[in-house]
Protein backbone atom coordinates (compact mmCIF):
# COMPACT_ATOMS: atom_id res chain seq x y z
CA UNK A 1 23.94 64.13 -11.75
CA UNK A 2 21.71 61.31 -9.66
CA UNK A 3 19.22 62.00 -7.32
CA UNK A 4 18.32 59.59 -4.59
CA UNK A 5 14.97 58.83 -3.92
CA UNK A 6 14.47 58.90 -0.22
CA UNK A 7 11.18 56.89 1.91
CA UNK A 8 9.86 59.74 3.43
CA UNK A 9 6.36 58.43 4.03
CA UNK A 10 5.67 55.03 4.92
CA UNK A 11 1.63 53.93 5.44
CA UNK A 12 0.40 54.94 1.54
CA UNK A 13 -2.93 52.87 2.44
CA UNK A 14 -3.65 54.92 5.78
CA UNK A 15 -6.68 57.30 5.64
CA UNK A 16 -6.32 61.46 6.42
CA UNK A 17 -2.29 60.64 6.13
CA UNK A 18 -1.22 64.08 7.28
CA UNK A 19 1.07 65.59 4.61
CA UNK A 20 3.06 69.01 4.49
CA UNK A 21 3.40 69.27 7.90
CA UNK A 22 -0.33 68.90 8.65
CA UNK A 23 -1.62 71.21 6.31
CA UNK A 24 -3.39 69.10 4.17
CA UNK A 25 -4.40 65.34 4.13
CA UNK A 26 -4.17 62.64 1.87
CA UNK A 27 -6.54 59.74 1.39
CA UNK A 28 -6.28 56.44 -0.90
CA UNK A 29 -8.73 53.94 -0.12
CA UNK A 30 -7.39 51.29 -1.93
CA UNK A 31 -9.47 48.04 -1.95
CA UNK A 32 -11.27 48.82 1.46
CA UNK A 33 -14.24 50.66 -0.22
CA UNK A 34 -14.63 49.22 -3.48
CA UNK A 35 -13.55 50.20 -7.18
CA UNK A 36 -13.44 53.73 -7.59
CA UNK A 37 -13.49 53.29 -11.62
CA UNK A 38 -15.47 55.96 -12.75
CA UNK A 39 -17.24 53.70 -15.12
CA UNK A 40 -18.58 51.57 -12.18
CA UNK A 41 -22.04 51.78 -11.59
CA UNK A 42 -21.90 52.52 -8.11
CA UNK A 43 -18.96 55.24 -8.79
CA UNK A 44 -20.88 57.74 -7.75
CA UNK A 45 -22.33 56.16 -5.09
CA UNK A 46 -19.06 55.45 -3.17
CA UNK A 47 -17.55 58.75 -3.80
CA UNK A 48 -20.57 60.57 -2.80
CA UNK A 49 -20.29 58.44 0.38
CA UNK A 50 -16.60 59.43 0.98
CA UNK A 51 -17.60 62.99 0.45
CA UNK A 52 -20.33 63.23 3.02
CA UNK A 53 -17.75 61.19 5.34
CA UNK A 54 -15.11 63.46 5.16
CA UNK A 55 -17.42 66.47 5.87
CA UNK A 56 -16.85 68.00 2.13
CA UNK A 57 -19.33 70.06 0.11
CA UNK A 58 -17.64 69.20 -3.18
CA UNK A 59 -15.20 66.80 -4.25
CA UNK A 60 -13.48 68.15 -7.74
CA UNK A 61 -12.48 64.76 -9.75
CA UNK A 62 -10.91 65.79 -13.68
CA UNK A 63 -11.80 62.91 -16.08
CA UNK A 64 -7.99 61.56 -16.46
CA UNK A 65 -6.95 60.31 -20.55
CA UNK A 66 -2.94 61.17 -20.07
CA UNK A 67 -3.89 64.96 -21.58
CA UNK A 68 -1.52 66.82 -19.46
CA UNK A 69 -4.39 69.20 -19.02
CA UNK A 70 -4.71 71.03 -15.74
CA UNK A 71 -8.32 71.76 -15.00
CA UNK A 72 -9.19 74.59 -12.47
CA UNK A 73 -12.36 74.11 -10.41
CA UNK A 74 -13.31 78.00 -10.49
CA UNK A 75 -12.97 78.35 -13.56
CA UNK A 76 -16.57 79.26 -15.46
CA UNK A 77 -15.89 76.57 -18.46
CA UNK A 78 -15.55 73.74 -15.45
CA UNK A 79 -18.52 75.17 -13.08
CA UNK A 80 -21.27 73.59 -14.94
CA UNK A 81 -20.29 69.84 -15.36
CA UNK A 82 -21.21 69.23 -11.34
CA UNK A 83 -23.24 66.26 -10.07
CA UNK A 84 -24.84 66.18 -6.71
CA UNK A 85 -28.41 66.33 -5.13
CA UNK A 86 -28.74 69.98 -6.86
CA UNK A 87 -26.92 69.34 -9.85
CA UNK A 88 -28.63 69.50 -13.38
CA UNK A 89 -27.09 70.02 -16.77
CA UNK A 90 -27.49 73.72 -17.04
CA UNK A 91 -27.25 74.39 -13.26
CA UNK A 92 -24.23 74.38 -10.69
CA UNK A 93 -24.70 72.18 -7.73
CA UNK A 94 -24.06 73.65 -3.93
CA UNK A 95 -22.75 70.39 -3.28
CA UNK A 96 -21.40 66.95 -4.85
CA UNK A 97 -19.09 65.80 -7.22
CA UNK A 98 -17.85 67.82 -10.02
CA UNK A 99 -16.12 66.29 -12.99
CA UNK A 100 -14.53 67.67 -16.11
CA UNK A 101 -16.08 67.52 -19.70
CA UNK A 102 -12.93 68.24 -21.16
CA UNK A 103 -10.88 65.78 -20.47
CA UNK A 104 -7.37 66.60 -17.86
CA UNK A 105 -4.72 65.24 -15.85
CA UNK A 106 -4.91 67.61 -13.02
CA UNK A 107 -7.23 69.81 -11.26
CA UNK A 108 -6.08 72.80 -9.55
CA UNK A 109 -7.92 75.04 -6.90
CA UNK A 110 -6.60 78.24 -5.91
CA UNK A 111 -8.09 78.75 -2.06
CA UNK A 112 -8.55 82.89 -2.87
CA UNK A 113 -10.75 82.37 -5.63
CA UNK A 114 -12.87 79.54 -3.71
CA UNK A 115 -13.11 81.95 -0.82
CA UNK A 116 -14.40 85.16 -3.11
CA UNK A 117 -16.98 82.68 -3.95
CA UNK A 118 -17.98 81.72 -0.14
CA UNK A 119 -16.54 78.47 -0.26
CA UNK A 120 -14.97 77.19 2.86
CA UNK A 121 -11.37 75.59 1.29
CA UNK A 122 -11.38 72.85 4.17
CA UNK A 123 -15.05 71.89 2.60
CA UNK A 124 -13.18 70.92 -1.29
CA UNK A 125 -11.18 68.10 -2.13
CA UNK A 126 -9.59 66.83 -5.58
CA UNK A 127 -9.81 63.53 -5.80
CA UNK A 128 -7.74 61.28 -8.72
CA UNK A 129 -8.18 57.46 -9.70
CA UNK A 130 -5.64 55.30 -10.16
CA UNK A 131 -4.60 52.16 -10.55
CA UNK A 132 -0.51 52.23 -10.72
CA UNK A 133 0.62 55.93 -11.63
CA UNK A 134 1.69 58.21 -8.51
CA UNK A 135 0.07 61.50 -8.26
CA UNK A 136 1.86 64.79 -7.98
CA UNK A 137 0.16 66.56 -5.31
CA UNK A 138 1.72 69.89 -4.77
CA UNK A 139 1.12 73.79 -3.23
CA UNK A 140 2.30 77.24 -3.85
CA UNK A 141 2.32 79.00 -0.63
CA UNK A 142 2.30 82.37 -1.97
CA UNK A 143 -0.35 81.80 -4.68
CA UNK A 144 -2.23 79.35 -2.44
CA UNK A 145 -3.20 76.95 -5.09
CA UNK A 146 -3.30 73.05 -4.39
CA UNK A 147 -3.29 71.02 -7.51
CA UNK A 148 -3.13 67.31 -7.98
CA UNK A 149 -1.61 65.72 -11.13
CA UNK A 150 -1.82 62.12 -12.76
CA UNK A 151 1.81 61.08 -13.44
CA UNK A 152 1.80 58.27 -15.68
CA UNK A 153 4.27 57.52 -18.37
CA UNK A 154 2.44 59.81 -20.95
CA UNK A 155 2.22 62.58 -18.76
CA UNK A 156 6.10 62.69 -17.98
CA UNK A 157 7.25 62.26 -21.31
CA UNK A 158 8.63 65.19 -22.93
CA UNK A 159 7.84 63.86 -26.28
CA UNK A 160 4.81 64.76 -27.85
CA UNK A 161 2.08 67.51 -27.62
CA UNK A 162 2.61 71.46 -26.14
CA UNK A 163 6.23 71.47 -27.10
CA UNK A 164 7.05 68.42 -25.01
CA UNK A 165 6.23 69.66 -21.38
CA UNK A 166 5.70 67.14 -18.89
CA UNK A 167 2.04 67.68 -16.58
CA UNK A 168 4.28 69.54 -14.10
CA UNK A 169 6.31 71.95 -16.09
CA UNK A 170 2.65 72.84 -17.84
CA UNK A 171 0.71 73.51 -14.90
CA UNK A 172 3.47 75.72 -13.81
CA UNK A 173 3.40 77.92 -17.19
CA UNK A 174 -0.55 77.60 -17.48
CA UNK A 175 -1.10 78.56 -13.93
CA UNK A 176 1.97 80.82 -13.53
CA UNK A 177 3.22 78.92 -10.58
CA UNK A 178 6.49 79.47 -9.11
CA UNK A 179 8.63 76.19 -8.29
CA UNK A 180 10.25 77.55 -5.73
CA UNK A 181 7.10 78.39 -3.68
CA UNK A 182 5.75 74.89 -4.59
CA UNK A 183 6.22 72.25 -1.21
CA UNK A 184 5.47 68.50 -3.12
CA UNK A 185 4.09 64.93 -2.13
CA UNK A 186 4.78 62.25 -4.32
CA UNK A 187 2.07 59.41 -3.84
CA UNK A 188 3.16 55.75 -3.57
CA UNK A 189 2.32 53.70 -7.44
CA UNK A 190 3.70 51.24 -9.40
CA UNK A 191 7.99 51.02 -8.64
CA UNK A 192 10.57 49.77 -11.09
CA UNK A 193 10.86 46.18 -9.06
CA UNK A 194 7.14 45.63 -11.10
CA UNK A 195 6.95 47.92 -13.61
CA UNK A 196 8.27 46.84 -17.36
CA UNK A 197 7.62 47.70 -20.86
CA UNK A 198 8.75 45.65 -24.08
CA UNK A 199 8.03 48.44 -26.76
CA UNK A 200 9.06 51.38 -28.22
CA UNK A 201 8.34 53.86 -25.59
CA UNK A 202 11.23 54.05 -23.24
CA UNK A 203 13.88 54.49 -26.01
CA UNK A 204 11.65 57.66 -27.00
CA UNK A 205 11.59 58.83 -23.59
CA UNK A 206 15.34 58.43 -22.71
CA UNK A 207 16.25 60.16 -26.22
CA UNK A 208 13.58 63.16 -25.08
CA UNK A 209 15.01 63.45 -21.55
CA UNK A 210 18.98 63.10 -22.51
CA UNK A 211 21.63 60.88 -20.61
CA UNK A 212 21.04 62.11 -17.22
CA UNK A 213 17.85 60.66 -16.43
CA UNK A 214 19.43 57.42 -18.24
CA UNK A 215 19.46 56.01 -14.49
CA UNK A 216 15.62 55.64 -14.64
CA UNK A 217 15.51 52.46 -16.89
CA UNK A 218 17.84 49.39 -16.21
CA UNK A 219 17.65 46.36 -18.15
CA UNK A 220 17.17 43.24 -16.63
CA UNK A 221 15.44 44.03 -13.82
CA UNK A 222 11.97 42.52 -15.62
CA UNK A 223 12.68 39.27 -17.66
CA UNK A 224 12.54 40.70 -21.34
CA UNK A 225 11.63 43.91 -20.48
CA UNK A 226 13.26 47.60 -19.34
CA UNK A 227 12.10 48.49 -15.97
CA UNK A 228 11.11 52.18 -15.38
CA UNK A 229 11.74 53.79 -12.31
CA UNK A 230 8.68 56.59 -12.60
CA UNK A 231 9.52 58.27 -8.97
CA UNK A 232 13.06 58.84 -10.24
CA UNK A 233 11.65 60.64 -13.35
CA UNK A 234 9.06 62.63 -11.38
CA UNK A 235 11.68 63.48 -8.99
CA UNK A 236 13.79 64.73 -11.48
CA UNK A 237 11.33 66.76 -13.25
CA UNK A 238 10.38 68.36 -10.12
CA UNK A 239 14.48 69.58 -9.79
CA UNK A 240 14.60 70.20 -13.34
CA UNK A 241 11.88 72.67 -13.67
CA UNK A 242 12.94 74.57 -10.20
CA UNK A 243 11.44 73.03 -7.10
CA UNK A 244 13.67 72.83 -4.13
CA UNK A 245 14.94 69.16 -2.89
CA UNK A 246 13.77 70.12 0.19
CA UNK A 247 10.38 70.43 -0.61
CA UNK A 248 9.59 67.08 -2.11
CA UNK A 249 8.36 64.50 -0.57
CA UNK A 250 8.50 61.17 -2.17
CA UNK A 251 6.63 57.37 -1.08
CA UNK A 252 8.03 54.28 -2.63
CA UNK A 253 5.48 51.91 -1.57
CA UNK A 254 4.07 49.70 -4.60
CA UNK A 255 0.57 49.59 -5.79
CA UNK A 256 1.39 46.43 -8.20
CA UNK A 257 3.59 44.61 -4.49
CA UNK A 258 1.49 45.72 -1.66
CA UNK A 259 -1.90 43.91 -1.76
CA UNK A 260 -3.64 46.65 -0.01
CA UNK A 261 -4.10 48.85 -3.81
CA UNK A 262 -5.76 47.77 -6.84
CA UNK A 263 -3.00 47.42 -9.99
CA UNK A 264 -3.53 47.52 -13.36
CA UNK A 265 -0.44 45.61 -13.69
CA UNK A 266 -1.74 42.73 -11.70
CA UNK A 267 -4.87 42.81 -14.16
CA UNK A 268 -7.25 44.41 -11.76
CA UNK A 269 -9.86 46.48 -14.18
CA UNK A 270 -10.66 48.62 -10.91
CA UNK A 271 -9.41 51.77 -9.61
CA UNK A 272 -8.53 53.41 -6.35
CA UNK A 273 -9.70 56.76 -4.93
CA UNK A 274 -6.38 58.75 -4.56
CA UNK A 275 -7.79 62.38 -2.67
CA UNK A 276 -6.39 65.00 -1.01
CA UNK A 277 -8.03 68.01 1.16
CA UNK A 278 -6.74 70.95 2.96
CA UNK A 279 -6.35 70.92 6.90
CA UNK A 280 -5.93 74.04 7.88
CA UNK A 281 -7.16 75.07 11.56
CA UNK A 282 -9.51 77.56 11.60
């Protein structure tokens, strides 16, 4: 059974692009303020910057490496790794950015527990970097947890580590989520008109995932290469593990095609700032 990916959102490079009906927002500053590559030197400069912008006291930003680790910001093992004008190694910060010594994927922030701890939820964003993959960003209403997941290649695969979940099935057992609660956005990345691999991961991944998601990889398409369509995998994922059709929202615009995003594929080194915030009215 196919699945058609539909445009739902057009305008990926737009700031505060209102998602879920206007309950949260979604920012990717592509090129317009710099490289967000955590390794820059003035990486914490510029994201400091967008966090005072945007009115936020802290800005939680997991240290991606394809782990298919969700990190939770409340969680005591996180607190401690924050940066910001009161942040020290042994201290938490009221404010700034706060990244993840363990390296994860995701980062997850369930509005209840930032509340119990005096924290405004409109104040907190989770903020990704990226330079081709989409993002998951999703929320279960009942449980009122936003989360925000890298989904590369290596994160969708069911081959490999934790008995060959994918980032989404796993922070849905880890965080005892339930799909059918879960409204998702699907940000804009690389599409299968640019992206192309020549090696030995796609027949791994199509063996993993079975004949139905065969549709995802076409040869041809790249000269020498199999094309991947990643949205169609994510999308499929999402219906596989239990989310509702209706509650996914997908973008199709191109990272590598558009001109407004740094890409990997292209050769840029850089990265953009992929965030997204609650909006609730008060």
């Amino acid at each position: 059974m196919s699945h058609e990916i539909m445009p739902i959102f057009e305008g990926y490079g737009e700031k505060d692009k209102e998602i879920f009906g206007g309950e949260f927002k979604l920012l990717n500053l592509g090129k317009k303020e710099g490289s967000f590559k955590p390794t820059d030197p003035k990486f914490y400069e510029r994201i400091e910057g967008v966090r005072k912008k945007l009115g936020l006291k802290y800005i939680f930003a997991p240290s991606l490496a394809f782990t298919k680790r969700t990190a939770s910001m409340t969680n005591k093992g996180e607190e401690k790794f924050m940066f910001g004008s009161e942040g020290k190694d042994d201290k938490v910060a009221t404010e700034g950015i706060m990244r993840t010594e363990e390296k994860a994927d995701g980062g997850i922030v369930f509005l209840d527990d930032l509340e119990k701890k005096g924290i405004n939820p409109n104040e907190v964003g989770i903020a990704g970097f990226n330079a081709d993959c989409p993002f998951i960003v999703g929320y279960d209403e009942k449980k009122r947890a936003m989360f925000m997941l890298h989904a590369g290649l290596a994160c969708l695969q069911k081959t490999g580590e934790r008995n060959h979940e994918t980032i989404f099935e796993k922070v849905v057992k880890d965080h005892d989520l339930d799909p059918k609660n879960i409204k998702i956005f699907v940000t804009g990345g690389i599409q299968k008109c640019c992206y192309g691999r020549d090696d030995q991961v796609f027949p791994d991944v199509m063996k993993a995932w079975g004949v139905r998601f065969g549709s995802v990889a076409t040869e041809g398409s790249r000269e020498g290469q199999t094309s991947m369509n990643l949205l169609a995998l994510i999308y499929n994922d999402l219906l596989r593990v239990g989310v509702n059709s209706d509650n996914i929202d997908v973008n199709e615009k191109c990272t590598c095609c558009d001109g407004e995003h740094w890409s990997n594929v292209k050769g840029d080194q850089e990265r953009n700032l992929v965030l997204v915030r609650p909006n609730f009215s008060e």
